[in-house]
Protein backbone atom coordinates (compact mmCIF):
# COMPACT_ATOMS: atom_id res chain seq x y z
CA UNK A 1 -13.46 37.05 59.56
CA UNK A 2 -12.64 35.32 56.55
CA UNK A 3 -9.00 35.71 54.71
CA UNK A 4 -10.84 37.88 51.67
CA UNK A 5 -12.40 40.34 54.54
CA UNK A 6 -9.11 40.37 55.58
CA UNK A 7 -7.48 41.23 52.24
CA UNK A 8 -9.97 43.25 51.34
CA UNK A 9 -11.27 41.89 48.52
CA UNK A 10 -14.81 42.27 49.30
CA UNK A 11 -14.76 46.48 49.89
CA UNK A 12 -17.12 48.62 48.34
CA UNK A 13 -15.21 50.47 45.42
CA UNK A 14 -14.24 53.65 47.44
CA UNK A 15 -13.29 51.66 50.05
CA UNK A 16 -10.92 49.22 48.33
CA UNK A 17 -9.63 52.46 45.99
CA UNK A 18 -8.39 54.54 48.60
CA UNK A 19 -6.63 51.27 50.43
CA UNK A 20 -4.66 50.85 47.15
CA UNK A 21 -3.72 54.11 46.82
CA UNK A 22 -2.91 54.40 50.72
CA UNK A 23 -0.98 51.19 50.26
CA UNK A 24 1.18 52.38 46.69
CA UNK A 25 2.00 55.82 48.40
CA UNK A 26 3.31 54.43 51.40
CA UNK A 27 5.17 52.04 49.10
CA UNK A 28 7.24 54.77 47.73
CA UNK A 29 7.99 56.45 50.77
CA UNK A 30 9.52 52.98 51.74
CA UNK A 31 11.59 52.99 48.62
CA UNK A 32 13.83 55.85 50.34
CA UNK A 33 13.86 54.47 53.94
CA UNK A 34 17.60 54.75 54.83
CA UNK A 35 19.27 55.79 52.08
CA UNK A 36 21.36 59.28 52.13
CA UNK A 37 20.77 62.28 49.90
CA UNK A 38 23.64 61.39 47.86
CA UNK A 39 22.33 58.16 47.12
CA UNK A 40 18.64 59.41 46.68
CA UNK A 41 19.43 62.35 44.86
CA UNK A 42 21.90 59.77 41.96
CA UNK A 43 21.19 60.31 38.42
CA UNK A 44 20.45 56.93 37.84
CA UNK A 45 18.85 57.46 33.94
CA UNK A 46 20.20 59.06 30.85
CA UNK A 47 17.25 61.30 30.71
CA UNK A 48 18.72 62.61 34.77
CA UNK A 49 15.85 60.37 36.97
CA UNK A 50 16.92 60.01 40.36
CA UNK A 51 14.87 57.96 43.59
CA UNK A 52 14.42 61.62 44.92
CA UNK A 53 13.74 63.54 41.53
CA UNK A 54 10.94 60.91 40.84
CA UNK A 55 8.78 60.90 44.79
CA UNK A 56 9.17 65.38 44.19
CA UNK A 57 7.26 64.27 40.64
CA UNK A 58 5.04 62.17 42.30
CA UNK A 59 3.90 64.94 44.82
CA UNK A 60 3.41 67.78 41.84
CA UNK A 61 1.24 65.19 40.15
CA UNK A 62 -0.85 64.41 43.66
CA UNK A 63 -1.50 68.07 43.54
CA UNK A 64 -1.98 68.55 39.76
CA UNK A 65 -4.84 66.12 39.68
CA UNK A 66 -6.44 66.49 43.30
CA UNK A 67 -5.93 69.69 44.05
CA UNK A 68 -6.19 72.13 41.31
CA UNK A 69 -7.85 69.53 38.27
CA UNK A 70 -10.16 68.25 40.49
CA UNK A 71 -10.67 70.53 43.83
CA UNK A 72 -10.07 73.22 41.85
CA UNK A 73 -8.02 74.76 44.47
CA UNK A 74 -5.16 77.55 43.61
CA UNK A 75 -2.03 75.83 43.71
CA UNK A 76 0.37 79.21 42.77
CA UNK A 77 2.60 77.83 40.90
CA UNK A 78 3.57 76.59 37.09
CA UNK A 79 5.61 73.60 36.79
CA UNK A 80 5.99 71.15 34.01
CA UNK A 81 6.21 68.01 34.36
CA UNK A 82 9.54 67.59 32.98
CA UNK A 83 10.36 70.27 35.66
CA UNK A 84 8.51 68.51 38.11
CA UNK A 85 11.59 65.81 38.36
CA UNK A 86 14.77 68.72 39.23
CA UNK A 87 16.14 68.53 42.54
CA UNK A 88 16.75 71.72 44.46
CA UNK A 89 19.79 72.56 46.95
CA UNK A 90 17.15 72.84 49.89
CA UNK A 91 16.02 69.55 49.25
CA UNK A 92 16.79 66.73 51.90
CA UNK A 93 15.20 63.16 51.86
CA UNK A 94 13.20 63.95 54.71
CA UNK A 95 11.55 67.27 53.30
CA UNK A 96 10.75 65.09 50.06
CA UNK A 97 9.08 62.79 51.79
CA UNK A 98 7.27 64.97 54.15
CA UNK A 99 6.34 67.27 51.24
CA UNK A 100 4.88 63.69 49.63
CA UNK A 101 3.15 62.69 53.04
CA UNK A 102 1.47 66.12 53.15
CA UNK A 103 0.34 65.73 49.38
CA UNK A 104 -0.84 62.47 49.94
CA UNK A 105 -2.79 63.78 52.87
CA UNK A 106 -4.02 66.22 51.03
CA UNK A 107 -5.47 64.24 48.10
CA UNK A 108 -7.33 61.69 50.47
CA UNK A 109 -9.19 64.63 52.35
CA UNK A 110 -10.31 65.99 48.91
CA UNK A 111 -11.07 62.10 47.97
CA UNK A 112 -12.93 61.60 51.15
CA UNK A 113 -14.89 64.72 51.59
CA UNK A 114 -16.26 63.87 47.85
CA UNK A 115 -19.68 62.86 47.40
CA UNK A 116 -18.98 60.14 44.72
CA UNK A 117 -16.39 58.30 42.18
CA UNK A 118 -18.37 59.72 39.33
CA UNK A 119 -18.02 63.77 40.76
CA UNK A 120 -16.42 65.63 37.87
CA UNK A 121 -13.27 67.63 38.25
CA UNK A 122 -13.52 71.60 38.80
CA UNK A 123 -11.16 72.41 36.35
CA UNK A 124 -11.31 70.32 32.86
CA UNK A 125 -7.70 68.88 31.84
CA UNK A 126 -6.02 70.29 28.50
CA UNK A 127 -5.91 66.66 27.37
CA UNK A 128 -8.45 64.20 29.07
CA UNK A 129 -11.62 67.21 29.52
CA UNK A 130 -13.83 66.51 32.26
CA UNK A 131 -12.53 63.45 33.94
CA UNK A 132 -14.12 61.97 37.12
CA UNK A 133 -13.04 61.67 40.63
CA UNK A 134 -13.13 57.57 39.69
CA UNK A 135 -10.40 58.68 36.78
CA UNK A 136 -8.10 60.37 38.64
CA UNK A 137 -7.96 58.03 41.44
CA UNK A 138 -7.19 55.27 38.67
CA UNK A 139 -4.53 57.68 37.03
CA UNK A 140 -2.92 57.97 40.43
CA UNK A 141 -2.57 53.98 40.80
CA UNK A 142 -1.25 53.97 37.52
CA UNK A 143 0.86 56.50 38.18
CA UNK A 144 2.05 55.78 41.59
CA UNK A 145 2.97 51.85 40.61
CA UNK A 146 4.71 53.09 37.37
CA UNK A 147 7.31 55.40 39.31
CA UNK A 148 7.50 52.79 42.25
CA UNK A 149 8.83 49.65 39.64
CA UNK A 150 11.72 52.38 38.67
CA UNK A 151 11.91 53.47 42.42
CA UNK A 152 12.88 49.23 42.64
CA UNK A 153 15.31 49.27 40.00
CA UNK A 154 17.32 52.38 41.70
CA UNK A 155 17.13 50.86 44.59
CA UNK A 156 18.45 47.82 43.79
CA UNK A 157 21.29 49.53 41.64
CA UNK A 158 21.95 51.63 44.46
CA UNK A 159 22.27 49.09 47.93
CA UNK A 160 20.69 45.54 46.47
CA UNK A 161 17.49 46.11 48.87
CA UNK A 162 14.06 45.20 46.78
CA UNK A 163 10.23 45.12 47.87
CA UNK A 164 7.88 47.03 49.37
């Protein structure tokens, strides 16, 4: 096997998709390994962003855009995206995360058990329209690698530990 089989650099599209999106979720559920909920629930942001605040953000979005944009599936509940962020008093690290996991788990069933990239979403977003399977994977990437270069800077602020 050569060293691009190895990286993968030679997948087919779906393939090579869902490895970076495996690879940047587990990346942020790295981000908290070890740290209490004092120091993963720290305001660490004028605007009140905290390590935990932004993985409980990262789930809603998982199910925004899998679930009920592009599954279509009834999700039950309303929640903004500036809402998305709050902490509750029930909240540990480890229910976060496995909240997260679950999501995660979640959105690669729906991902696998589609027929193709270029499927179109059951439910047309208020901003984007119809957006493809293809899209929302992208989004996610985006999305995931945004939140996990703050989930670095906490991190670092917090104990000094960086990478994955």
């Amino acid at each position: 096997m050569s060293a691009d089989d190895t990286l993968g650099v030679r997948l087919p599209e779906r393939e090579m998709l869902a490895g970076y999106t495996d690879w940047g979720r587990e990346s942020i559920v790295n981000k908290l390994k070890g740290l209490s909920l004092e120091d993963a629930s720290r305001v660490m942001t004028p605007t009140g962003l905290s390590m935990l605040g932004v993985v409980k953000h990262l789930e809603w979005a998982e199910c925004g855009w899998f679930r009920d944009t592009f599954a279509g599936e009834p999700i039950g509940w309303e929640v903004t995206n500036e809402e998305s962020f709050a902490i509750t008093p029930t909240d540990t690290v480890e229910s976060v995360v496995a909240a997260y996991r679950e999501e995660c788990a979640h959105s690669r069933r729906i991902t696998d058990a589609a027929g193709s990239l270029d499927d179109l979403c059951a439910r047309p977003d208020e901003f984007y329209g119809s957006v493809t399977l293809r899209w929302i994977v992208l989004h996610m990437l985006e999305e995931t690698a945004q939140h996990a270069g703050h989930l670095d800077i906490f991190r670092e602020q917090i104990d000094g530990r960086t990478g994955t």
